[in-house]
Protein backbone atom coordinates (compact mmCIF):
# COMPACT_ATOMS: atom_id res chain seq x y z
CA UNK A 1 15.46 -0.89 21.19
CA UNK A 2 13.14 -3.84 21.24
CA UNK A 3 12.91 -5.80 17.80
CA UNK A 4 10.16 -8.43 17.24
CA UNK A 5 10.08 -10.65 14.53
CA UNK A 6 7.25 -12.74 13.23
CA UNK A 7 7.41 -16.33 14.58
CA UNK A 8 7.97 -18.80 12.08
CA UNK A 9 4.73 -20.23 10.67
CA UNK A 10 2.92 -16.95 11.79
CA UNK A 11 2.81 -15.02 8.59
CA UNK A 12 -0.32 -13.47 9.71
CA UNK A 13 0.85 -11.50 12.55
CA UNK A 14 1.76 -8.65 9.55
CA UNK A 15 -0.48 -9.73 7.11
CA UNK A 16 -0.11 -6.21 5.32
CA UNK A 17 3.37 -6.37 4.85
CA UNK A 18 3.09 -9.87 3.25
CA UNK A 19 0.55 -8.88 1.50
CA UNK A 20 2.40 -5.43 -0.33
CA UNK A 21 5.74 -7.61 -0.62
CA UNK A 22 3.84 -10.51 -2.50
CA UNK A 23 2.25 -7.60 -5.06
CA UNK A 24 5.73 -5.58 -5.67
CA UNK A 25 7.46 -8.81 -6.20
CA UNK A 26 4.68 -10.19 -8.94
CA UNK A 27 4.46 -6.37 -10.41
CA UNK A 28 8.07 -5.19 -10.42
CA UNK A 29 11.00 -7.68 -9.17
CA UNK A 30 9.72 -10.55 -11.20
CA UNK A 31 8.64 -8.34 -14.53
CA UNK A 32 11.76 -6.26 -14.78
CA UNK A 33 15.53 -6.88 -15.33
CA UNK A 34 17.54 -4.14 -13.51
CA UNK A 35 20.81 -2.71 -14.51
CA UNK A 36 21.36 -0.47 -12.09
CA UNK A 37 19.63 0.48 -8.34
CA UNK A 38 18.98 3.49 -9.50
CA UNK A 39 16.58 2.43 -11.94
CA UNK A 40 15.07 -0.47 -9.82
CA UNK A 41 14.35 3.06 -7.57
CA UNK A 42 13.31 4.95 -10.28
CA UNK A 43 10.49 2.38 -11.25
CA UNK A 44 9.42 1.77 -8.15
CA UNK A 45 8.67 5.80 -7.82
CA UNK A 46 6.47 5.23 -10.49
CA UNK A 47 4.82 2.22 -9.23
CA UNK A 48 4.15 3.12 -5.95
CA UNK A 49 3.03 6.34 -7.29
CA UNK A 50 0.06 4.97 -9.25
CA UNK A 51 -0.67 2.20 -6.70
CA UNK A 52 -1.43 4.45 -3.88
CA UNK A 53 -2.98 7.30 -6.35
CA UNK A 54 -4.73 5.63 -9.23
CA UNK A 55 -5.81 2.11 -8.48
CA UNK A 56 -8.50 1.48 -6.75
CA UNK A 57 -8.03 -0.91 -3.77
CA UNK A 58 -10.81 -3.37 -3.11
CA UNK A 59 -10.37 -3.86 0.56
CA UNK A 60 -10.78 0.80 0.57
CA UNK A 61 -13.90 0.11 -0.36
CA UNK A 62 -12.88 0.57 -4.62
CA UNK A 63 -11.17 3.98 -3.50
CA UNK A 64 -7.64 4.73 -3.88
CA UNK A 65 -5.35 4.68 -0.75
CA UNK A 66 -4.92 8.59 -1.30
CA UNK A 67 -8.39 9.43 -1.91
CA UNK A 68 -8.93 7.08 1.22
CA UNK A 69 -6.61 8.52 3.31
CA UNK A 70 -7.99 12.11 2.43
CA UNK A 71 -11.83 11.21 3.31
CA UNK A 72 -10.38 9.79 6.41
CA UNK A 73 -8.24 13.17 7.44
CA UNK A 74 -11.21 15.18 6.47
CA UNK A 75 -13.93 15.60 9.38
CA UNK A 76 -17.63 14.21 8.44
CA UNK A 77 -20.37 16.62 9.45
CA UNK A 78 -23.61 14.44 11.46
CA UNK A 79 -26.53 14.16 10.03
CA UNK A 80 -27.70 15.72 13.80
CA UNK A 81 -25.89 19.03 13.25
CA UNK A 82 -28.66 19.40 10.45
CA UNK A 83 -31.77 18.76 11.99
């Protein structure tokens, strides 16, 4: 098992994953007090459920991820096949 780590200074060689850890830390670690892990897991259900299938996501082109993911999966007929 090979594990790589981002080199110090480097925070752009997974600029997705900084990116998602700076938003759930500003929208759920630092706006709620926990009492137990199974309510930290609880809200974060219900986060993750509306951030990937009710906000629009600017860099998706304003879509959801889900309704981006689905126009991805689904195959585009060519303006060719009609002419």
């Amino acid at each position: 098992m090979i594990v790589e780590f981002i080199r110090p200074g480097k925070p752009t060689q997974n600029a997705f994953i900084k990116r998602f850890n700076r938003t759930y830390r500003t929208e759920i670690l630092d706006f709620y007090l926990f009492r137990t892990l199974n309510e930290a897991r609880e809200i974060t259900e219900r986060w993750l459920a509306e951030y990937n299938g009710e906000r629009p996501h600017e860099s998706l082109n304003n879509l959801t991820p889900e309704e981006y993911r689905l126009m991805t999966e689904t195959p585009q007929i060519s303006k060719s096949a009609w002419n």
